[in-house]
C-alpha atoms as a PDB file:
ATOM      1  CA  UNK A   1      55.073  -7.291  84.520  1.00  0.00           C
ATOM      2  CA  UNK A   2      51.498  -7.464  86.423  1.00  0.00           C
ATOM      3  CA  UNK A   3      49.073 -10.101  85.229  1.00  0.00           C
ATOM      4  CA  UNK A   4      45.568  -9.422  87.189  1.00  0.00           C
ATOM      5  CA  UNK A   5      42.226 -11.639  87.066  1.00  0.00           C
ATOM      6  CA  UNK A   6      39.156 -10.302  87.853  1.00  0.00           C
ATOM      7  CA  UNK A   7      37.322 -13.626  89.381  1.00  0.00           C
ATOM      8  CA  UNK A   8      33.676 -13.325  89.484  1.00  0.00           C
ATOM      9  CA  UNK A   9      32.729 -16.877  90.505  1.00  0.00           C
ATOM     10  CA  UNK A  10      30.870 -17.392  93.500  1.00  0.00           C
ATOM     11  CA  UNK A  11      32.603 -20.327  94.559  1.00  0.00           C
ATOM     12  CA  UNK A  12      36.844 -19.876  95.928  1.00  0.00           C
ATOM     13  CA  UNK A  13      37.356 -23.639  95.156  1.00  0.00           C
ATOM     14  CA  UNK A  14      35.029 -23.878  91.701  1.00  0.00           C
ATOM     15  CA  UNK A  15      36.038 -24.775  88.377  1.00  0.00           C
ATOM     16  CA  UNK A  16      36.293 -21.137  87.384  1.00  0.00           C
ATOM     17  CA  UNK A  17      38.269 -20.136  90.068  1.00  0.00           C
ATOM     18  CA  UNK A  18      40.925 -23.586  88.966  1.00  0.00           C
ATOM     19  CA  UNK A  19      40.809 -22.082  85.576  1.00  0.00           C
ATOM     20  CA  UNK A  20      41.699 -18.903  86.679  1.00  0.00           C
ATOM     21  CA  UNK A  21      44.555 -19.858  89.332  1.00  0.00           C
ATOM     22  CA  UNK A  22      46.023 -22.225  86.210  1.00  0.00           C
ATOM     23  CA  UNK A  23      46.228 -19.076  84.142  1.00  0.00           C
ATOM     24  CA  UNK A  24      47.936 -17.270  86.767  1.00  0.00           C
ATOM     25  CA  UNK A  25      50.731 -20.286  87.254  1.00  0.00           C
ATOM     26  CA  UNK A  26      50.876 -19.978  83.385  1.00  0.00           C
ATOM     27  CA  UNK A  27      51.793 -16.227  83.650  1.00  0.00           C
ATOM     28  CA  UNK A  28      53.815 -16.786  87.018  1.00  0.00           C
ATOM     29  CA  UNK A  29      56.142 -19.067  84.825  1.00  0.00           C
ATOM     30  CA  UNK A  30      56.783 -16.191  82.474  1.00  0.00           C
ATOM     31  CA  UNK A  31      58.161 -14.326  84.860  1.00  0.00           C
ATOM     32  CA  UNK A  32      54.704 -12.255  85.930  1.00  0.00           C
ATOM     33  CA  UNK A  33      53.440 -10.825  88.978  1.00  0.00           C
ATOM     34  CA  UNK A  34      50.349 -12.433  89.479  1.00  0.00           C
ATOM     35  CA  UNK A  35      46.424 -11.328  91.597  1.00  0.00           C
ATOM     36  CA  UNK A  36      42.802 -12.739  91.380  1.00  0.00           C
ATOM     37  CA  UNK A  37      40.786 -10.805  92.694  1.00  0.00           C
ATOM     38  CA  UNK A  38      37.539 -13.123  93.661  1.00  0.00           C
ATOM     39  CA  UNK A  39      34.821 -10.509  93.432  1.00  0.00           C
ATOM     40  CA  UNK A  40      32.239 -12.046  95.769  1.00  0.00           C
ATOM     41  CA  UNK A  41      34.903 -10.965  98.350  1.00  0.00           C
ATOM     42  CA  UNK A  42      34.383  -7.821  97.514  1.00  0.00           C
ATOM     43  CA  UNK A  43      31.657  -4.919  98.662  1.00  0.00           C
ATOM     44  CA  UNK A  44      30.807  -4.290  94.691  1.00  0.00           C
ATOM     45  CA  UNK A  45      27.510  -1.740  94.839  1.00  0.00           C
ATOM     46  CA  UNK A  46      25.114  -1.604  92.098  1.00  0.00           C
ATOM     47  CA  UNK A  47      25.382   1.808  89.548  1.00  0.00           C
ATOM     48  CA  UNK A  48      23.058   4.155  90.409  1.00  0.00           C
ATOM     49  CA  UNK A  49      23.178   6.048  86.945  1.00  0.00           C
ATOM     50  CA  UNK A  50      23.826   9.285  88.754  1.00  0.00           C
ATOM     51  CA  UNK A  51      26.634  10.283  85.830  1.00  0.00           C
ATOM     52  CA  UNK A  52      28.915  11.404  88.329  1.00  0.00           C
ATOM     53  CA  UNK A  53      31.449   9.567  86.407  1.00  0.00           C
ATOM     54  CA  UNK A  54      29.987   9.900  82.749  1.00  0.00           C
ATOM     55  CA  UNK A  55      30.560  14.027  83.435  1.00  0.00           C
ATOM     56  CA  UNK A  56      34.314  13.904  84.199  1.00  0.00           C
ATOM     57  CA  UNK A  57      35.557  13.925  80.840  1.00  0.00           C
ATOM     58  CA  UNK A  58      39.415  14.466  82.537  1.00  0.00           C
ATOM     59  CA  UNK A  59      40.409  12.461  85.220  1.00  0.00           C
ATOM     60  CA  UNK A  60      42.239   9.001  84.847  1.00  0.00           C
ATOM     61  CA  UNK A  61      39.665   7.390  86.670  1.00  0.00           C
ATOM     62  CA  UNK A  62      36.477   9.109  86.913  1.00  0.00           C
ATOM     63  CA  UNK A  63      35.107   9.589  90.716  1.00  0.00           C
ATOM     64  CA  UNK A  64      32.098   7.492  91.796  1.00  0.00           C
ATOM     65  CA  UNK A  65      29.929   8.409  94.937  1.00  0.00           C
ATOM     66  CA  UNK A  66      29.975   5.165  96.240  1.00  0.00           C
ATOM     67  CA  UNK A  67      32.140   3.878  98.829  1.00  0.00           C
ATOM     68  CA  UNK A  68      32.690   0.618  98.244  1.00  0.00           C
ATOM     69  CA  UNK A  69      35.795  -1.794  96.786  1.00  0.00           C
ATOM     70  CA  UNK A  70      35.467  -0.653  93.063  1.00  0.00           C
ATOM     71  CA  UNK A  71      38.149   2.016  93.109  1.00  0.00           C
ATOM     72  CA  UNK A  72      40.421  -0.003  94.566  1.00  0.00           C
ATOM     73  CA  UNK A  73      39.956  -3.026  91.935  1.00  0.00           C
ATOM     74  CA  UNK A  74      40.089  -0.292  89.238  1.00  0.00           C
ATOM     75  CA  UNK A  75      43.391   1.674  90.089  1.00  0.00           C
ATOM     76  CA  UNK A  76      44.605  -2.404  89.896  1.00  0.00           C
ATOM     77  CA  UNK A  77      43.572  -2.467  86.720  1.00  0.00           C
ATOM     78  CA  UNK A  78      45.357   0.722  85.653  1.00  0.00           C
ATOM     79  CA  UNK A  79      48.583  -0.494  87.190  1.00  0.00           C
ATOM     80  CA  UNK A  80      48.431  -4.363  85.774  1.00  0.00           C
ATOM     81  CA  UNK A  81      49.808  -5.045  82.333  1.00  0.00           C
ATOM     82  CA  UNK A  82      47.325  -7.539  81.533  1.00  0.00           C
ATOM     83  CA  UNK A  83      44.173  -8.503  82.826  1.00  0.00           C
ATOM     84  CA  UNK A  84      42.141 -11.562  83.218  1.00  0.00           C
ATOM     85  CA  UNK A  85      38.423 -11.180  83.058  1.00  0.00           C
ATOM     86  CA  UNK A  86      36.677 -14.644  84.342  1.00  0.00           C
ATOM     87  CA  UNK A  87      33.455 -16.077  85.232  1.00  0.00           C
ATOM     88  CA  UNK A  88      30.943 -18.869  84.853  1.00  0.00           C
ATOM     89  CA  UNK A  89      28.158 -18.882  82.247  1.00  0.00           C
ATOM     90  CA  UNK A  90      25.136 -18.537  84.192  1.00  0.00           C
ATOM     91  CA  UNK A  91      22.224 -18.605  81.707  1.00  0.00           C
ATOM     92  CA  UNK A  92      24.063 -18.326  79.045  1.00  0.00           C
ATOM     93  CA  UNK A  93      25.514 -15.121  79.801  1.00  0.00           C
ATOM     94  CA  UNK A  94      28.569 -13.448  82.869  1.00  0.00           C
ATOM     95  CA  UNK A  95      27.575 -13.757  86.631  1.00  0.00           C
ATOM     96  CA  UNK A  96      25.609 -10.537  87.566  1.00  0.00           C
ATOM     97  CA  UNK A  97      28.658 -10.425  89.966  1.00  0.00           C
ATOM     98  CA  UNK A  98      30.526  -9.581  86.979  1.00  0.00           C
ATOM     99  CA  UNK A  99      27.801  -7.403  85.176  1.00  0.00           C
ATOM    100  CA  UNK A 100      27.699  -5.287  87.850  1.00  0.00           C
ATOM    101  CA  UNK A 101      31.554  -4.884  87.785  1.00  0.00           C
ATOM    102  CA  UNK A 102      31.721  -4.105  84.730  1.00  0.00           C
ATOM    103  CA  UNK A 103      28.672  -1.647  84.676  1.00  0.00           C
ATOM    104  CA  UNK A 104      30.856   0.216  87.448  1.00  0.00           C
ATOM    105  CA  UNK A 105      33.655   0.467  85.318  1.00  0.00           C
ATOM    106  CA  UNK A 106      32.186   1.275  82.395  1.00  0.00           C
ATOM    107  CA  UNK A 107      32.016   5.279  82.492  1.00  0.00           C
ATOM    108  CA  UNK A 108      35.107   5.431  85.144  1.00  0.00           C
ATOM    109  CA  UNK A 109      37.440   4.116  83.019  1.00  0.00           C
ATOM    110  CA  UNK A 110      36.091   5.222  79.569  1.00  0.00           C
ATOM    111  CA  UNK A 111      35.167   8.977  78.539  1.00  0.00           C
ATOM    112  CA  UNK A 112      31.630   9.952  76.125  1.00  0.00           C
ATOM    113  CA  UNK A 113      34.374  11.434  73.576  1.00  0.00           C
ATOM    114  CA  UNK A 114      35.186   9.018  71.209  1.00  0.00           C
ATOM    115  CA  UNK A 115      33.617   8.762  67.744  1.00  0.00           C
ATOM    116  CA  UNK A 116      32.060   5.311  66.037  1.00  0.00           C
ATOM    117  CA  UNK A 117      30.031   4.946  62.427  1.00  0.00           C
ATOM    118  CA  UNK A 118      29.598   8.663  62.610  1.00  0.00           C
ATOM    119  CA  UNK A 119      28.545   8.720  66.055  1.00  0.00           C
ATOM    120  CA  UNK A 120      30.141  10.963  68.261  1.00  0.00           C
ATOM    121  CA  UNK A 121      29.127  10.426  72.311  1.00  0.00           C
ATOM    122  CA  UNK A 122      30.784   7.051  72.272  1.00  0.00           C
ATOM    123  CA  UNK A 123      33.245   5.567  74.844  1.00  0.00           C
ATOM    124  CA  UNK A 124      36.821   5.630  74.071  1.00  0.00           C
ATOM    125  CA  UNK A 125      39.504   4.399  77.138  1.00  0.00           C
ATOM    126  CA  UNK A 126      41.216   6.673  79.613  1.00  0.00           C
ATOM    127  CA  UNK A 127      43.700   4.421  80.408  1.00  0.00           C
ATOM    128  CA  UNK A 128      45.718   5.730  77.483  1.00  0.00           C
ATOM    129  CA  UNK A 129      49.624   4.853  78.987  1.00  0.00           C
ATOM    130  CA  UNK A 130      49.843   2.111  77.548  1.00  0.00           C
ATOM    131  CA  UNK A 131      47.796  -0.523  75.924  1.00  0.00           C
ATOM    132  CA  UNK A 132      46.733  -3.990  78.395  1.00  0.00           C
ATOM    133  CA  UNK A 133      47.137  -7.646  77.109  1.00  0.00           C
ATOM    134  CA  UNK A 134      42.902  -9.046  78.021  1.00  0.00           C
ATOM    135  CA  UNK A 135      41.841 -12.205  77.678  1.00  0.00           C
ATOM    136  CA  UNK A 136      38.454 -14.201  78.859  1.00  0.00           C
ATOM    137  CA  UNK A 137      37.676 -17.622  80.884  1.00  0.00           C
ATOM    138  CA  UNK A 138      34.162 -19.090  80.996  1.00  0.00           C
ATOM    139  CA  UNK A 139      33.206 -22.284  82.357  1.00  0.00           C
ATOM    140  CA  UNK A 140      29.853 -23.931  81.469  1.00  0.00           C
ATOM    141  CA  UNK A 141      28.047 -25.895  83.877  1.00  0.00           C
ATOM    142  CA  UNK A 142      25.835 -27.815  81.481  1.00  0.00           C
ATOM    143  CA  UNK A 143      26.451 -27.092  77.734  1.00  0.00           C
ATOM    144  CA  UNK A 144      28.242 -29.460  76.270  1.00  0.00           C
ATOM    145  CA  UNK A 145      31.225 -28.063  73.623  1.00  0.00           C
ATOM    146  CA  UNK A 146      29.357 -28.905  70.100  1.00  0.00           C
ATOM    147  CA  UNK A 147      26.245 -26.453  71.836  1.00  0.00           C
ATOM    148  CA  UNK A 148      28.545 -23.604  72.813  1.00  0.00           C
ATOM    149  CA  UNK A 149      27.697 -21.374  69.622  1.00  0.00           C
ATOM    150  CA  UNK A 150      23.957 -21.309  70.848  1.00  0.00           C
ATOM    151  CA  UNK A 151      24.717 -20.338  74.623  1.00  0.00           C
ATOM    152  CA  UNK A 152      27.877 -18.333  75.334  1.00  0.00           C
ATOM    153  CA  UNK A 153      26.705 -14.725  74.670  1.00  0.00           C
ATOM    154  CA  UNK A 154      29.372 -14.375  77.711  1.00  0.00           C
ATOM    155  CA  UNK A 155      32.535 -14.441  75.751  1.00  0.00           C
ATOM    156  CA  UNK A 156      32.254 -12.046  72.971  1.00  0.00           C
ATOM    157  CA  UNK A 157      30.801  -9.518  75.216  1.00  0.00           C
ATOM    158  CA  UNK A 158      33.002  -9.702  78.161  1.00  0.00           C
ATOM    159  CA  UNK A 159      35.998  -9.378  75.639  1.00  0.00           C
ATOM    160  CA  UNK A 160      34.584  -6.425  74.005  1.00  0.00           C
ATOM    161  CA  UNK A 161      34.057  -4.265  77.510  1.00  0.00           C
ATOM    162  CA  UNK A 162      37.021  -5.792  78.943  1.00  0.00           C
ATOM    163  CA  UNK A 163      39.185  -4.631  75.767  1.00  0.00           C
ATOM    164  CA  UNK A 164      37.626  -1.233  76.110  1.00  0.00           C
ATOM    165  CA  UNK A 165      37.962  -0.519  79.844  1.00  0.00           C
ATOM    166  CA  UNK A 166      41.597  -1.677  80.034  1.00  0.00           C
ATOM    167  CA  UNK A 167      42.631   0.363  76.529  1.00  0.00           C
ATOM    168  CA  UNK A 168      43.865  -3.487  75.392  1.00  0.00           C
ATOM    169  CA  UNK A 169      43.312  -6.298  72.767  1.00  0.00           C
ATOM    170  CA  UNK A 170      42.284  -9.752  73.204  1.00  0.00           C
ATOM    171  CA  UNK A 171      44.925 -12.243  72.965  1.00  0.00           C
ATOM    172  CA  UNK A 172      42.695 -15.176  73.806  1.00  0.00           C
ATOM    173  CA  UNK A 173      40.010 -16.875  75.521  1.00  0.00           C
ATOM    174  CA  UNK A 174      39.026 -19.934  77.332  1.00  0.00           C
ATOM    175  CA  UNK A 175      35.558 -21.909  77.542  1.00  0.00           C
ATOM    176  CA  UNK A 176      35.283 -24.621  79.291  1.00  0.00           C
ATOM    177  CA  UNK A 177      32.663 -26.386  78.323  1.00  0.00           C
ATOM    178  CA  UNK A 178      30.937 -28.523  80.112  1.00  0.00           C
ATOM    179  CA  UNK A 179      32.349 -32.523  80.949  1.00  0.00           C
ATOM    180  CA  UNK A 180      30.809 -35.239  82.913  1.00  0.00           C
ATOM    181  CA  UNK A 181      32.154 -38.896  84.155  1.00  0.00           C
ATOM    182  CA  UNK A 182      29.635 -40.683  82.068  1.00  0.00           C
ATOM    183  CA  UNK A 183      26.974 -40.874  79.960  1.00  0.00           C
ATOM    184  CA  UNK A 184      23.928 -38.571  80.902  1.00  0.00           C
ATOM    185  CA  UNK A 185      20.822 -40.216  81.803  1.00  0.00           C
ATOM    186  CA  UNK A 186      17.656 -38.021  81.473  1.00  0.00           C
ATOM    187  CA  UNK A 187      17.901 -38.220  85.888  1.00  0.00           C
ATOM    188  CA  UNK A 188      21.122 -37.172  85.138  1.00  0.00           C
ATOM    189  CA  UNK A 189      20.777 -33.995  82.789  1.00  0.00           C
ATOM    190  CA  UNK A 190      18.207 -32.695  85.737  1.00  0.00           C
ATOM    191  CA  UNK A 191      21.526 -31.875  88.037  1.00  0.00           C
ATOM    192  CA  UNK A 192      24.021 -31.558  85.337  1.00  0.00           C
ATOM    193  CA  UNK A 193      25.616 -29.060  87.377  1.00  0.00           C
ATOM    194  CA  UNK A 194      26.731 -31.268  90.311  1.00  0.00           C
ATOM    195  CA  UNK A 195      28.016 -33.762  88.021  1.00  0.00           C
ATOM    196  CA  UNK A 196      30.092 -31.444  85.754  1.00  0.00           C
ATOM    197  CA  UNK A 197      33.663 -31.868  85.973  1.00  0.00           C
ATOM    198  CA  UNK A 198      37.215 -30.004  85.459  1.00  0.00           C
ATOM    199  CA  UNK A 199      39.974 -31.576  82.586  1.00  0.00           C
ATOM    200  CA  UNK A 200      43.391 -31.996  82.874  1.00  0.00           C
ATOM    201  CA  UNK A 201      43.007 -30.784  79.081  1.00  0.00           C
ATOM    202  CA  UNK A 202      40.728 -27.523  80.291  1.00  0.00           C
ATOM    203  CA  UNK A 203      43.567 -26.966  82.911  1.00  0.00           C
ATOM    204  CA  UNK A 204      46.073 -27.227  80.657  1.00  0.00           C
ATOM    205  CA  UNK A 205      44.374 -24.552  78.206  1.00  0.00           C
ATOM    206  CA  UNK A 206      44.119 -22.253  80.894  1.00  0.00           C
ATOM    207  CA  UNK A 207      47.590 -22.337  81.826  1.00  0.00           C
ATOM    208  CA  UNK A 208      48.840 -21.911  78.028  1.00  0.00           C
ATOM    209  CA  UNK A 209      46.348 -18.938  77.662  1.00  0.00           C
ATOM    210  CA  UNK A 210      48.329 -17.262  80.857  1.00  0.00           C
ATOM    211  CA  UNK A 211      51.638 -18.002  79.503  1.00  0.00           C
ATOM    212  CA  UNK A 212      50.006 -16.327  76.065  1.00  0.00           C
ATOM    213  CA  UNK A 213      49.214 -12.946  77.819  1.00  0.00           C
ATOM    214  CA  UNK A 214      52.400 -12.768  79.586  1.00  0.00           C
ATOM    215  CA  UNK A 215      54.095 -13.600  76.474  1.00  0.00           C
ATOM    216  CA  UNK A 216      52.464 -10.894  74.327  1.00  0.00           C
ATOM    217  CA  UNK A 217      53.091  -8.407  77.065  1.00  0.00           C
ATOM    218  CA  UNK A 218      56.811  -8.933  77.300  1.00  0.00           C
ATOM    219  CA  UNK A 219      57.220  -9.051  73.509  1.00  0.00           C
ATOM    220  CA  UNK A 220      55.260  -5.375  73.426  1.00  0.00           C
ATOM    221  CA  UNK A 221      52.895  -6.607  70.943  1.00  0.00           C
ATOM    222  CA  UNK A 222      49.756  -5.691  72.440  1.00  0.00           C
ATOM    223  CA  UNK A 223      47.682  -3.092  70.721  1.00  0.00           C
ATOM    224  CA  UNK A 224      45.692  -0.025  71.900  1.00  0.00           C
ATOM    225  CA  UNK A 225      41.793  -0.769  72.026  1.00  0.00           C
ATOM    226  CA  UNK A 226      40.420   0.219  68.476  1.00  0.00           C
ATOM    227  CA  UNK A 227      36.404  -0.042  68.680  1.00  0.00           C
ATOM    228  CA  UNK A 228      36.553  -0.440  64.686  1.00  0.00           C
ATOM    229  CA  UNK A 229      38.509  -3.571  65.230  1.00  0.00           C
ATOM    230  CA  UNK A 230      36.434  -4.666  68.438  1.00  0.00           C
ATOM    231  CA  UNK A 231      33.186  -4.745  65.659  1.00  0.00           C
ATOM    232  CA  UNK A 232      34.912  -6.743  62.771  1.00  0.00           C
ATOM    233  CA  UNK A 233      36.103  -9.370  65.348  1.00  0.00           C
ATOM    234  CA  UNK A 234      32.572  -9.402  66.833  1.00  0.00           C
ATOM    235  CA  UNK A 235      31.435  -9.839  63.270  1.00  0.00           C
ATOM    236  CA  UNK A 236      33.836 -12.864  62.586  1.00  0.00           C
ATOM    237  CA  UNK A 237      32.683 -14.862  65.234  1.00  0.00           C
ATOM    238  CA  UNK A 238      29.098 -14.584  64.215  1.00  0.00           C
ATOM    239  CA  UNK A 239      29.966 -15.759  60.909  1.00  0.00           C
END
């Protein structure tokens, strides 16, 4: 059993990369084979929209023109059993680390043949071997937990690619929302960032959600990515 995370913190030692390295020692206590990959590490390239891969409607992994770490990262993917997608919430939203990831993965692990609400044209995974355990980590650097509703557009939508590119379902998520050692002052709130700090109980959550996707990979629970599903859970959460 493999249990990748794709890290796409800037910092080795931040709280997102803690969060992620807890979920791994979750999974690594199931028995798992464990890798972050820490993307700023990494020679990721920015899509160039030249539809090299969009046009390959049969390989495994479509071919990209540019030579850079992607590929590698990806055939990891295709090998793991479950996959970690984590990052900080940078206004509100992924890193553009991982945006840019993702945007390169998009079309080279997915195909323009599947069909949604009548709409033909839409991605469906080519990673169809077996189905991938996903689940999410996000760590806020300001927004306190009762405000996470109005800023974390980051975890629905990293699920929802994640879930598509690795032919998976979610099994979980993690957002660590922001904690600090006292009471803000208005002084304070103007560099809540360098004041924000990682819980034993945030640690601890991390670690159970590993243990969660290793568990629901060795019990062969985990379901094939169904787009129809993907929308009503999106739905759920709005409501």
């Amino acid at each position: 059993m493999k249990i990748l995370a794709i890290n796409a913190s800037y910092r080795r030692e931040g709280t997102t990369t803690r969060l992620t390295e807890a979920a791994l020692a979750g999974a690594a206590a199931e028995g798992a084979d464990t890798e972050m990959i820490l993307l700023t590490r990494k020679d990721i390239r920015y899509c160039t929209n030249c539809l090299t891969c969009y046009k390959d409607l049969t390989s495994p992994i479509a071919p990209c023109p540019l030579d850079d770490d992607v590929r590698g990262i990806l055939e990891k993917i295709r090998d793991a059993d479950g996959v970690l997608f984590t990052s900080p919430v940078h206004a509100g939203f992924v890193t553009a680390l991982m945006a840019a990831f993702m945007e390169r993965a998009a079309w080279p692990l997915s195909r323009p043949t599947g069909k949604l609400l009548g709409q033909g044209g839409c991605p469906e995974p080519r990673l169809t071997e077996k189905a991938r355990a996903v689940a999410t980590i996000v760590s806020a650097g300001c927004v306190l937990p009762e405000n996470r509703q109005y800023c974390d557009l980051a975890t629905p939508w990293l699920a929802d690619a994640a879930m598509g590119i690795c032919n998976g379902e979610s099994v979980g998520d993690v957002y660590a929302a922001a904690c600090f050692p006292r009471e803000m002052t208005d002084e304070d709130w103007q560099r809540a960032f360098l004041l924000r700090e990682l819980t034993d109980e945030q640690l601890a959550e991390a670690r159970a959600l590993g243990v969660k996707v290793a568990r629901a990979v060795a019990a062969g629970t985990v379901r094939p990515y169904d787009p129809m599903r993907s929308l009503q859970s999106m739905q759920q959460a709005k409501e």
